[in-house]
N, C-alpha and C. Protein backbone atom coordinates (compact mmCIF):
# COMPACT_ATOMS: atom_id res chain seq x y z
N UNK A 1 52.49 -28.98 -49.77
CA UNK A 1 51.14 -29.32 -50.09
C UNK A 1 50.57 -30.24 -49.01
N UNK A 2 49.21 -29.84 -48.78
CA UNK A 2 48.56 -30.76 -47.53
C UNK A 2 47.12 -31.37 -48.50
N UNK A 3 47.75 -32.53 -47.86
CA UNK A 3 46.42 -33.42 -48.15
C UNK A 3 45.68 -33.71 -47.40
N UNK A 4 44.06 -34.14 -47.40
CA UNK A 4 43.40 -34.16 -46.40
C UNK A 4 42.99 -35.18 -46.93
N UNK A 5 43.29 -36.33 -45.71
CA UNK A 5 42.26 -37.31 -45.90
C UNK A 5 40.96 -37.60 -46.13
N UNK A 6 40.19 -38.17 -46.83
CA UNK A 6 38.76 -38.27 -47.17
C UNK A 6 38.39 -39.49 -45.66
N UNK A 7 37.11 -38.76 -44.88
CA UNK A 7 36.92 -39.40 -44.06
C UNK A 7 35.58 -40.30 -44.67
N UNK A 8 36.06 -41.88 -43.95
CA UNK A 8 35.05 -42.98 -44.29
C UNK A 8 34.23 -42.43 -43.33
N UNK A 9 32.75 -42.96 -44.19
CA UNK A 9 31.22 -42.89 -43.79
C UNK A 9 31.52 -44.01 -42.73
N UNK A 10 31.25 -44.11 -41.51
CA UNK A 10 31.24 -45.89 -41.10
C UNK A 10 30.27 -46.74 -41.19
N UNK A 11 30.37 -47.67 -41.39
CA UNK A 11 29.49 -49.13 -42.14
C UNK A 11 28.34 -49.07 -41.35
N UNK A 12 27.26 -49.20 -42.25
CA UNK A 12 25.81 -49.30 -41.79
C UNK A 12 25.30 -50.66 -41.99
N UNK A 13 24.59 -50.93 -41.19
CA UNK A 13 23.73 -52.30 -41.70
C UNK A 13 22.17 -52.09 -42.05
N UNK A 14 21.95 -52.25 -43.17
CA UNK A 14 20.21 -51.89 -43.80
C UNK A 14 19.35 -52.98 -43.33
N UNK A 15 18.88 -52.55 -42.04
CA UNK A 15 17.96 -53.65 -41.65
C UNK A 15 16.29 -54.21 -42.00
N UNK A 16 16.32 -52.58 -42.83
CA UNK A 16 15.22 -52.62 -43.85
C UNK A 16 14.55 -54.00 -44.46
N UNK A 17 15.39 -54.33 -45.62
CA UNK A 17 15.02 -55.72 -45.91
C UNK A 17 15.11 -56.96 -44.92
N UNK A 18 15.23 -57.24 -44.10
CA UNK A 18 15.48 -57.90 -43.03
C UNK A 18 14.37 -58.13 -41.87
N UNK A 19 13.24 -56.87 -41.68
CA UNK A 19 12.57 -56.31 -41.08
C UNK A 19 10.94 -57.07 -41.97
N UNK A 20 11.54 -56.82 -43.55
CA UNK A 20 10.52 -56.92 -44.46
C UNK A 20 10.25 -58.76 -44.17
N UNK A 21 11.47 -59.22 -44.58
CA UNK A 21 11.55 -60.79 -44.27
C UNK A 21 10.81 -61.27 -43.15
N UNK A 22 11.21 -61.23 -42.16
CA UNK A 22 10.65 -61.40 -40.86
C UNK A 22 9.63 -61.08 -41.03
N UNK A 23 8.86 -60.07 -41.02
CA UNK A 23 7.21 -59.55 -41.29
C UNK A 23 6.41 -60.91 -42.46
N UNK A 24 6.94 -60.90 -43.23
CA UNK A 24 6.55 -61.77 -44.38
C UNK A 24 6.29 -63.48 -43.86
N UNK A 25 7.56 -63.90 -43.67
CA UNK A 25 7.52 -65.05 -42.80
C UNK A 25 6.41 -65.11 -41.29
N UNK A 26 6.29 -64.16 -40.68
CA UNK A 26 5.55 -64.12 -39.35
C UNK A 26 4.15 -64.31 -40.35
N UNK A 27 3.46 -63.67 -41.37
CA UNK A 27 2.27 -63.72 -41.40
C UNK A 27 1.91 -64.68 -42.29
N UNK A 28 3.22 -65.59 -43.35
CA UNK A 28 3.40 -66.71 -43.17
C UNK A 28 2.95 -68.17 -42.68
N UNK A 29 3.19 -67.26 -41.45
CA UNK A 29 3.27 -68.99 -40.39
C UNK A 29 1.61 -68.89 -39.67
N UNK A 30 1.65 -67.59 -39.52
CA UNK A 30 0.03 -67.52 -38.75
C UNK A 30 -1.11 -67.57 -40.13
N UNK A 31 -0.93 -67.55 -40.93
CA UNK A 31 -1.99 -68.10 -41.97
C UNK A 31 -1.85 -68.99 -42.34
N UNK A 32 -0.81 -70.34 -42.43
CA UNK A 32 -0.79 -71.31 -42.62
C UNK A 32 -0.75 -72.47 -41.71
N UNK A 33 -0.70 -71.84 -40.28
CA UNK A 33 -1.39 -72.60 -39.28
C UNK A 33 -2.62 -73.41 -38.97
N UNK A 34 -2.81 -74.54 -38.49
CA UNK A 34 -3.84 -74.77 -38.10
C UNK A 34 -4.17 -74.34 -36.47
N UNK A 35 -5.81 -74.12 -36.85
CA UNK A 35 -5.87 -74.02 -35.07
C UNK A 35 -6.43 -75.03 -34.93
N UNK A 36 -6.90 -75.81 -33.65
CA UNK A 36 -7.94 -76.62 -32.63
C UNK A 36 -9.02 -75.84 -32.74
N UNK A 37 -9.70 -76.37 -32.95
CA UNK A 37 -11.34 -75.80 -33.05
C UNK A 37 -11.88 -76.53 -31.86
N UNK A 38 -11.58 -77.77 -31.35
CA UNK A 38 -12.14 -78.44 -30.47
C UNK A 38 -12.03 -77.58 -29.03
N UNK A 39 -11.02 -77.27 -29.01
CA UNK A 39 -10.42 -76.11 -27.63
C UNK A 39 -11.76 -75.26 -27.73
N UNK A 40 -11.84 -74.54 -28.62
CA UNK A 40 -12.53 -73.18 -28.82
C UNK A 40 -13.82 -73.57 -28.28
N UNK A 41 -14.86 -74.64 -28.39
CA UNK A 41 -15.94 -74.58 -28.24
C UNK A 41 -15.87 -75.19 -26.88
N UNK A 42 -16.59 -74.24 -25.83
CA UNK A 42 -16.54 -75.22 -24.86
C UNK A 42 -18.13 -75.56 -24.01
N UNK A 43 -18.32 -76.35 -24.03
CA UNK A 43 -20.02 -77.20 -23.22
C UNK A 43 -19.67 -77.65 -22.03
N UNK A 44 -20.72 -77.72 -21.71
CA UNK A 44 -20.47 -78.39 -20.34
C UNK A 44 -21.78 -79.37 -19.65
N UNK A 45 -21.46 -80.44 -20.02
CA UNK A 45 -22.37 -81.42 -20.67
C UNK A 45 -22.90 -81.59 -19.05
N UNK A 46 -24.44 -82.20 -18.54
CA UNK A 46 -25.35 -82.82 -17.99
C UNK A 46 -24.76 -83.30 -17.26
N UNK A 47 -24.93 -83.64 -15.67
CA UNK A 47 -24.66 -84.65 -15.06
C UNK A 47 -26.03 -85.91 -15.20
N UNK A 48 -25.53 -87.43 -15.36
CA UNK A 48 -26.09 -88.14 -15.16
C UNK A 48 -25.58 -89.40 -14.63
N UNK A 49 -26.67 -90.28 -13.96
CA UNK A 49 -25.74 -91.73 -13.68
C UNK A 49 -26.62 -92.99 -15.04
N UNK A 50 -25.00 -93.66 -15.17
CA UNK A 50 -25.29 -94.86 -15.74
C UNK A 50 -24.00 -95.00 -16.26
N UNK A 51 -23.85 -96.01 -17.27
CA UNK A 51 -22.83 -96.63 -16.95
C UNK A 51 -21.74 -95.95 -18.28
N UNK A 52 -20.56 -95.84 -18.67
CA UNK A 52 -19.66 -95.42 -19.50
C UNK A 52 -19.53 -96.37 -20.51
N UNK A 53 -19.81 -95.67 -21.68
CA UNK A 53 -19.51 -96.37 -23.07
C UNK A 53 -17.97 -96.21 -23.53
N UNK A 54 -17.43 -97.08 -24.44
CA UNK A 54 -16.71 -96.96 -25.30
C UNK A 54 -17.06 -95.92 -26.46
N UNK A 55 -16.34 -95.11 -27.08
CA UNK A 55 -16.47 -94.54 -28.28
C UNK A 55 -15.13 -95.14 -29.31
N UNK A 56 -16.26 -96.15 -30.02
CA UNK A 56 -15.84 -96.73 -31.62
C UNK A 56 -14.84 -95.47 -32.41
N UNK A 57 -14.27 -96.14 -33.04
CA UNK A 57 -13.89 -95.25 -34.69
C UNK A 57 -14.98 -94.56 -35.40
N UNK A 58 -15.75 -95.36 -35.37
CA UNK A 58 -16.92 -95.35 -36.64
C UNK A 58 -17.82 -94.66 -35.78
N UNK A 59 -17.87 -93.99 -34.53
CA UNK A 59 -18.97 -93.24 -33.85
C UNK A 59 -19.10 -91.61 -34.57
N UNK A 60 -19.99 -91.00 -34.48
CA UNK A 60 -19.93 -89.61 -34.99
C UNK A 60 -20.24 -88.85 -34.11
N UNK A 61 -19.92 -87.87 -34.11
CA UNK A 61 -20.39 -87.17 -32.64
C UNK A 61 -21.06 -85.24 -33.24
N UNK A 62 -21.74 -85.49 -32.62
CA UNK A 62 -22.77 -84.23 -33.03
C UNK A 62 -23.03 -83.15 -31.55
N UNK A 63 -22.12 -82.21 -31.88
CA UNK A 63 -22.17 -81.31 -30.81
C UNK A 63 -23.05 -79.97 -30.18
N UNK A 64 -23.68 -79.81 -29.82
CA UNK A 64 -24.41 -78.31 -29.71
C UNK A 64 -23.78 -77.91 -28.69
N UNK A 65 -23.93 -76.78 -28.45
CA UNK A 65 -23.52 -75.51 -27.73
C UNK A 65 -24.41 -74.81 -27.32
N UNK A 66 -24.19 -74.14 -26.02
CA UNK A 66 -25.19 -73.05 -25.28
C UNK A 66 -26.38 -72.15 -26.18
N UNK A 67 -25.71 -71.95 -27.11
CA UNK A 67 -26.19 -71.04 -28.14
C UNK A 67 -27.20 -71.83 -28.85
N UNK A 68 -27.12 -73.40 -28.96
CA UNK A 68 -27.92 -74.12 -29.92
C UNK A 68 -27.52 -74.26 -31.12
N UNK A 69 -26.17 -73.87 -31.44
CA UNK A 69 -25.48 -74.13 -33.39
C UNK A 69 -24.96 -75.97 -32.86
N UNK A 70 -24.59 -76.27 -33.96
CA UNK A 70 -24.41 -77.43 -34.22
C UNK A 70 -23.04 -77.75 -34.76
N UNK A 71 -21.93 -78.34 -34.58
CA UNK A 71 -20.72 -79.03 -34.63
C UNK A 71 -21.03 -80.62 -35.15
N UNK A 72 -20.03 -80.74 -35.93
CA UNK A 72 -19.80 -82.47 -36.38
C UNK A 72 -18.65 -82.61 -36.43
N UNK A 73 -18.21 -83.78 -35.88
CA UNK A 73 -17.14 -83.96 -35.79
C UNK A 73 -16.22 -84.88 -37.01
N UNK A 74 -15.25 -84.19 -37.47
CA UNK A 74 -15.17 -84.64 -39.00
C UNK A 74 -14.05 -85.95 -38.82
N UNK A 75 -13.75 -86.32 -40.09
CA UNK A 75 -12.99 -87.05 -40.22
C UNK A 75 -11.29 -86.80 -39.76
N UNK A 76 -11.28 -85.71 -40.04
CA UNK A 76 -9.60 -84.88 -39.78
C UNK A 76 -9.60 -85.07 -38.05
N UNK A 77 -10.52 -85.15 -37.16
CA UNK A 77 -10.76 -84.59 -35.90
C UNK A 77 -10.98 -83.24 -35.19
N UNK A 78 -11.26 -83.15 -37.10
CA UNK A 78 -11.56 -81.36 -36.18
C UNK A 78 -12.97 -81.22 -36.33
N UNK A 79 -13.84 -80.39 -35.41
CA UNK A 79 -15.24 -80.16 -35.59
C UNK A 79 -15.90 -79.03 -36.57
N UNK A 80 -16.65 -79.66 -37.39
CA UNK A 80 -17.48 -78.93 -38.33
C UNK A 80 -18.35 -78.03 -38.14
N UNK A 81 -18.18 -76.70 -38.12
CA UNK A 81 -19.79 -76.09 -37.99
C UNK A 81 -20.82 -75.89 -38.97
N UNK A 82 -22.04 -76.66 -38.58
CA UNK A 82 -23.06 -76.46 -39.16
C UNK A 82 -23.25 -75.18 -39.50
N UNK A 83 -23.97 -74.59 -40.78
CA UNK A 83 -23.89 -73.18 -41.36
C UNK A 83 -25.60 -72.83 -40.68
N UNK A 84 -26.60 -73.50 -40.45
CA UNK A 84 -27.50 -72.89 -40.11
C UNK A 84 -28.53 -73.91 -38.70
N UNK A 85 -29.39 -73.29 -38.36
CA UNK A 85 -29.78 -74.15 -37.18
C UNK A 85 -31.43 -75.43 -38.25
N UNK A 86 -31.07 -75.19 -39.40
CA UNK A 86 -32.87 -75.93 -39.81
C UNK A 86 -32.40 -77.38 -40.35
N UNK A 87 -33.18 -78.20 -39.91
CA UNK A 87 -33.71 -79.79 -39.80
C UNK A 87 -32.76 -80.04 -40.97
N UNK A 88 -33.24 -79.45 -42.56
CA UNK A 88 -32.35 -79.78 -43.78
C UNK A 88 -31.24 -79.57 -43.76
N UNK A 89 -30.74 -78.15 -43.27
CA UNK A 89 -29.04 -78.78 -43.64
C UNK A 89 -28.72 -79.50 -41.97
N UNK A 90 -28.90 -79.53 -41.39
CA UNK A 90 -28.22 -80.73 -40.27
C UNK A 90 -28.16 -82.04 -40.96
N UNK A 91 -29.88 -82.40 -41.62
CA UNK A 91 -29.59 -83.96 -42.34
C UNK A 91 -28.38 -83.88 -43.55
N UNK A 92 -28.78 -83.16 -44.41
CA UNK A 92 -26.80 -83.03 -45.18
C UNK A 92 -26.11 -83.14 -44.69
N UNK A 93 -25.59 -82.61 -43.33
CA UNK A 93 -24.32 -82.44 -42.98
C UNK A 93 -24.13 -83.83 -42.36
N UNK A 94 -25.78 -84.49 -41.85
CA UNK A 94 -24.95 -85.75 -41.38
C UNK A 94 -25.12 -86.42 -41.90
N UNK A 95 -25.65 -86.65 -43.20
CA UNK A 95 -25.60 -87.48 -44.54
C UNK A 95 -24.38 -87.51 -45.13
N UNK A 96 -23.60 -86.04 -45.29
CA UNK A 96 -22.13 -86.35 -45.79
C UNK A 96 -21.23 -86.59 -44.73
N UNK A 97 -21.41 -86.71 -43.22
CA UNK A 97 -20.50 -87.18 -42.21
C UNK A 97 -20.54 -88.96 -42.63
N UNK A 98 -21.06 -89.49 -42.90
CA UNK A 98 -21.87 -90.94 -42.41
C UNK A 98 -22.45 -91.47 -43.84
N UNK A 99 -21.51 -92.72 -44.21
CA UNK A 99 -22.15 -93.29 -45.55
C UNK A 99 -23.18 -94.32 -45.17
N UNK A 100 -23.08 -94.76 -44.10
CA UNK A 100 -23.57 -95.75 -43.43
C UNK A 100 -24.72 -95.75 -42.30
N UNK A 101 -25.47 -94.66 -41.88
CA UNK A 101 -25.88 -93.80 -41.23
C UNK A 101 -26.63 -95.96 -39.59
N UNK A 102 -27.05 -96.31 -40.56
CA UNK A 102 -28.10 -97.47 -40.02
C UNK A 102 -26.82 -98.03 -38.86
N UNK A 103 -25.61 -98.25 -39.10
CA UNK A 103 -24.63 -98.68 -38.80
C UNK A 103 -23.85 -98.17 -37.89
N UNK A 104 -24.02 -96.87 -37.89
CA UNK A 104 -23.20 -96.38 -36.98
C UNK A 104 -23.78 -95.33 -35.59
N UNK A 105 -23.13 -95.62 -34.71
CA UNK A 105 -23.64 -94.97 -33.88
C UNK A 105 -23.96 -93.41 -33.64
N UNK A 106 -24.29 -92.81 -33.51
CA UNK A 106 -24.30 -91.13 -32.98
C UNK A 106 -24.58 -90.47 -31.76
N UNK A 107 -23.26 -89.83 -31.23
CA UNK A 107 -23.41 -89.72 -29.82
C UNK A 107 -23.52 -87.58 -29.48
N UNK A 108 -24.70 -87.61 -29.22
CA UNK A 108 -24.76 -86.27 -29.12
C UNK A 108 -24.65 -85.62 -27.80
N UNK A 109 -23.76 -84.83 -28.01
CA UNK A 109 -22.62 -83.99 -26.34
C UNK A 109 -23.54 -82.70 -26.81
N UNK A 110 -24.96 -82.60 -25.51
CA UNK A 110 -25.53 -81.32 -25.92
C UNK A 110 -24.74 -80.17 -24.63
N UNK A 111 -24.93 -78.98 -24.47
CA UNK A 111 -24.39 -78.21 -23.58
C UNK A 111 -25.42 -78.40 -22.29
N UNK A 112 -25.37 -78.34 -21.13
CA UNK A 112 -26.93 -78.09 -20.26
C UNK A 112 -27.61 -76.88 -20.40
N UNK A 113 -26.88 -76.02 -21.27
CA UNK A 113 -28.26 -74.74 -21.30
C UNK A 113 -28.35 -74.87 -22.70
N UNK A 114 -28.50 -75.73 -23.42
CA UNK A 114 -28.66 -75.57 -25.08
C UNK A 114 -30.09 -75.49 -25.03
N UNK A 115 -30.40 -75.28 -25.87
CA UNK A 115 -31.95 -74.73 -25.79
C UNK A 115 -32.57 -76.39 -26.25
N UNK A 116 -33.67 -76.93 -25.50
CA UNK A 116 -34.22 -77.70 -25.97
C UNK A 116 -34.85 -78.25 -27.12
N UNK A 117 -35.02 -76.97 -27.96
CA UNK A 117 -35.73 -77.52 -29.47
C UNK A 117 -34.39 -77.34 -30.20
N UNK A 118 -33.16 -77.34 -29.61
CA UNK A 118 -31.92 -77.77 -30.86
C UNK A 118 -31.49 -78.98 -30.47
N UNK A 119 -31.79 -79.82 -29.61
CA UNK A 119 -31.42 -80.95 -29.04
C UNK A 119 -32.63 -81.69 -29.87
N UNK A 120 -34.09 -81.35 -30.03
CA UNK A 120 -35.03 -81.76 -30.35
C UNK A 120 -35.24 -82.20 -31.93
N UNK A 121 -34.14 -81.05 -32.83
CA UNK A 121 -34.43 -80.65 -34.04
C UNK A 121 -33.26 -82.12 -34.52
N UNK A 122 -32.03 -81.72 -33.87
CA UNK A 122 -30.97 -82.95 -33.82
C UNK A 122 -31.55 -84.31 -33.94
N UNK A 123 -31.98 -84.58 -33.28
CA UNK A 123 -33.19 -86.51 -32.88
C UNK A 123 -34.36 -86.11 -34.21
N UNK A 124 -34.68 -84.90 -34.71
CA UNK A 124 -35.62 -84.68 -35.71
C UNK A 124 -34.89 -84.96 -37.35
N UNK A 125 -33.55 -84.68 -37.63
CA UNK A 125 -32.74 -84.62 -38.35
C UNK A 125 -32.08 -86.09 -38.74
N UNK A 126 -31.66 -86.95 -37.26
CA UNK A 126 -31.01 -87.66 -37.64
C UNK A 126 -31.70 -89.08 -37.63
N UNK A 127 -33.06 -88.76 -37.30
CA UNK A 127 -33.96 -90.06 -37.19
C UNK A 127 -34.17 -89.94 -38.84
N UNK A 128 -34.31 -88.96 -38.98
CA UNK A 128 -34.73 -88.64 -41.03
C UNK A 128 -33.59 -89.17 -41.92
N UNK A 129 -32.44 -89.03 -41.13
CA UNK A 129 -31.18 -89.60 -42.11
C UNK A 129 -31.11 -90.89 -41.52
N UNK A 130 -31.74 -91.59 -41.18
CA UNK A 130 -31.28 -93.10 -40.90
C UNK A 130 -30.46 -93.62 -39.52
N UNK A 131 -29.82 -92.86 -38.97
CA UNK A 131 -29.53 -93.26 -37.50
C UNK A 131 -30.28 -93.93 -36.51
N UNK A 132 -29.79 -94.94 -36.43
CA UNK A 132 -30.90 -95.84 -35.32
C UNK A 132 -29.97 -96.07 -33.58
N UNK A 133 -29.09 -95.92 -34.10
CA UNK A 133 -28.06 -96.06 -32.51
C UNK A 133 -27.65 -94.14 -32.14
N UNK A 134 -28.72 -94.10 -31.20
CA UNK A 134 -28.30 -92.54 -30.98
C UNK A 134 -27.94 -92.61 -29.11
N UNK A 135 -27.00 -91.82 -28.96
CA UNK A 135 -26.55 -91.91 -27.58
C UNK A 135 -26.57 -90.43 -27.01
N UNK A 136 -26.74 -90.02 -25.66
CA UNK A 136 -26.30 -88.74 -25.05
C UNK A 136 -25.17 -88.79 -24.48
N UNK A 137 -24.54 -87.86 -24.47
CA UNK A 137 -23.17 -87.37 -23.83
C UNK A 137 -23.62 -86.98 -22.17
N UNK A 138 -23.14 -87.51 -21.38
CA UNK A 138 -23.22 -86.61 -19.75
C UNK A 138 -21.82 -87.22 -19.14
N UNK A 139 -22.32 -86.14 -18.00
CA UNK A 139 -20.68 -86.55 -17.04
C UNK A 139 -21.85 -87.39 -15.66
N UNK A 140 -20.82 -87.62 -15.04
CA UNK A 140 -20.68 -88.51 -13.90
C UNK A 140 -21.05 -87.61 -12.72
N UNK A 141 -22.12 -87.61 -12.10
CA UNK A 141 -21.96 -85.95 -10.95
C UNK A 141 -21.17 -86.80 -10.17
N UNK A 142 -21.03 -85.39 -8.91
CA UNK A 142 -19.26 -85.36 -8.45
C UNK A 142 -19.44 -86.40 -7.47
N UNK A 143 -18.68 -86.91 -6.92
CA UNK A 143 -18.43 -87.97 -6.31
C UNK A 143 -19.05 -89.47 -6.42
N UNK A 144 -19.78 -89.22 -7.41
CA UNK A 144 -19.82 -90.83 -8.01
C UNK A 144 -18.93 -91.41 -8.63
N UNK A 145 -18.47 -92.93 -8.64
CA UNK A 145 -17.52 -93.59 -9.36
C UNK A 145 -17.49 -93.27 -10.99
């Protein structure tokens, strides 16, 4: 009598679930990420001369962009975007930036091609919410100290 051995299947590894994991975890980590928002927007502020301020704790900084939208810079350090370009919600937004509005300074970093009546509407907004210390953002042109 002959017997025939039963031949082994050889060992597989099911990388299936493994594949699933990894996928799961990857989208994971990219939705529970934070990004820099500050990176993302980029201006490119005025040359002017005069002299360099300090920026306080307690300063707020109100950003526009080429486009003319509006940024605030929050408490976390990340920048806020304003949801629309009109006088009322800018004063909200910098009514809830600022409990103190009389007190604190506001330094606005406009872009050099921002359109002039969003720079205009800004000084229209925040003179209405109480800001009395308002500053511009510029750089230093080139080879000045």
């Amino acid at each position: 009598m002959k017997f025939q051995r039963k031949k082994r299947p050889l060992p597989e590894i099911s990388v299936t679930s493994m594949v699933d994991v990894v996928l799961l975890l990857l989208f994971f980590f990219m939705v529970s990420s934070t990004f820099n928002q500050k990176s993302s927007i980029k201006i490119k502020l005025p040359q002017a001369n005069g002299m360099a301020i300090s920026a306080e704790d307690t300063t707020l900084t109100l950003v526009i962009d080429g486009d003319g939208d509006y940024f605030l810079d929050g408490s976390d350090g990340q920048l806020d975007e304003v949801i629309n370009k009109s006088v009322d919600t800018l004063q909200r937004a910098l009514a809830k930036h600022c409990e103190h509005p009389e007190q604190t300074p506001l330094i606005i970093q406009a872009d050099s091609k921002a359109p002039h009546q969003a720079v205009m509407t800004a000084l229209e907004a925040a003179s209405e919410v109480g800001f009395s210390h308002i500053t511009f953002a510029a750089e230093q042109p080139q080879g000045k100290p």
